[in-house]
Protein backbone atom coordinates (compact mmCIF):
# COMPACT_ATOMS: atom_id res chain seq x y z
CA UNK A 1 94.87 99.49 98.52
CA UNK A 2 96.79 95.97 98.51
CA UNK A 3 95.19 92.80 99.66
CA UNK A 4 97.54 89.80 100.83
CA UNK A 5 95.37 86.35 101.67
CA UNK A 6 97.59 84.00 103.87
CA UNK A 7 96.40 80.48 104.09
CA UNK A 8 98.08 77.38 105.16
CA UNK A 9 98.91 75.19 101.47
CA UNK A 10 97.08 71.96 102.35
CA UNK A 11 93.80 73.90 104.12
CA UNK A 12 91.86 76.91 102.81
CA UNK A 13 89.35 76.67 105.89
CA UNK A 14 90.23 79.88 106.74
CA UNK A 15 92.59 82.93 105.91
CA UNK A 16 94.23 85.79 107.51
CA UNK A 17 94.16 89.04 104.98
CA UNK A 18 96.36 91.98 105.07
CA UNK A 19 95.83 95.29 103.89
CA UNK A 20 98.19 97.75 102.93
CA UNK A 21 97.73 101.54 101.43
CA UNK A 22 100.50 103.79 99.79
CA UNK A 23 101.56 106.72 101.94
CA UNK A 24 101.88 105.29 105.00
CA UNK A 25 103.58 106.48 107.83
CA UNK A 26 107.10 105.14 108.59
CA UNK A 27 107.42 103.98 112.41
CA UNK A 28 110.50 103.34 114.46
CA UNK A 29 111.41 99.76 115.36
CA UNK A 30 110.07 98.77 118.62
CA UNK A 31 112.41 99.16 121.34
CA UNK A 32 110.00 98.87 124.15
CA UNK A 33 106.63 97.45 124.07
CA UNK A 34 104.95 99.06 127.25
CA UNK A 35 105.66 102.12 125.50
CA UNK A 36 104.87 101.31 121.92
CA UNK A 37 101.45 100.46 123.21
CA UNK A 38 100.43 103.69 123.08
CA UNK A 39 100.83 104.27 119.42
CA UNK A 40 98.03 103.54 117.43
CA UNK A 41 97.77 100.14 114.67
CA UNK A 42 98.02 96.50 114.93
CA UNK A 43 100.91 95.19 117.94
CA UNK A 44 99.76 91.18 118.16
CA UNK A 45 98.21 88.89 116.30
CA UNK A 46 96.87 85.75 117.41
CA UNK A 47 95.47 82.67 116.19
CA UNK A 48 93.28 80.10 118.74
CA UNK A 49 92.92 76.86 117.94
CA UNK A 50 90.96 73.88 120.43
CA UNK A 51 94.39 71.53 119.92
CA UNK A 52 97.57 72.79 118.52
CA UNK A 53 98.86 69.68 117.40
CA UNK A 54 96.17 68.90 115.65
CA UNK A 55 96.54 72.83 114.03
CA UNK A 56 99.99 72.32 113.06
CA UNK A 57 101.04 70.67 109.73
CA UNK A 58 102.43 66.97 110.06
């Protein structure tokens, strides 16, 4: 396995990490979502924050 830690360069008060694994499967590029929703892994990622200027770098 590989293991990827994103976190923003001024604030390690949290971290997204990745995970990757030889041998995987390739997939075709998305060319339509409704229908690429029925294959399996990972199709949105989202972050919530209470203010989002407040979340975003100055």
């Amino acid at each position: 396995m590989t293991f990827d830690f994103l976190s923003p360069a001024v604030d390690d008060i949290f971290r997204v990490e990745l995970q990757a694994g030889p041998g995987a499967a390739e997939r075709s590029a998305y060319a339509d979502l409704a229908a690429n929703l029925g294959l399996s892994g990972w199709h949105h990622r989202c972050l919530r924050v209470d203010n989002v200027d407040e979340a975003l770098p100055s």
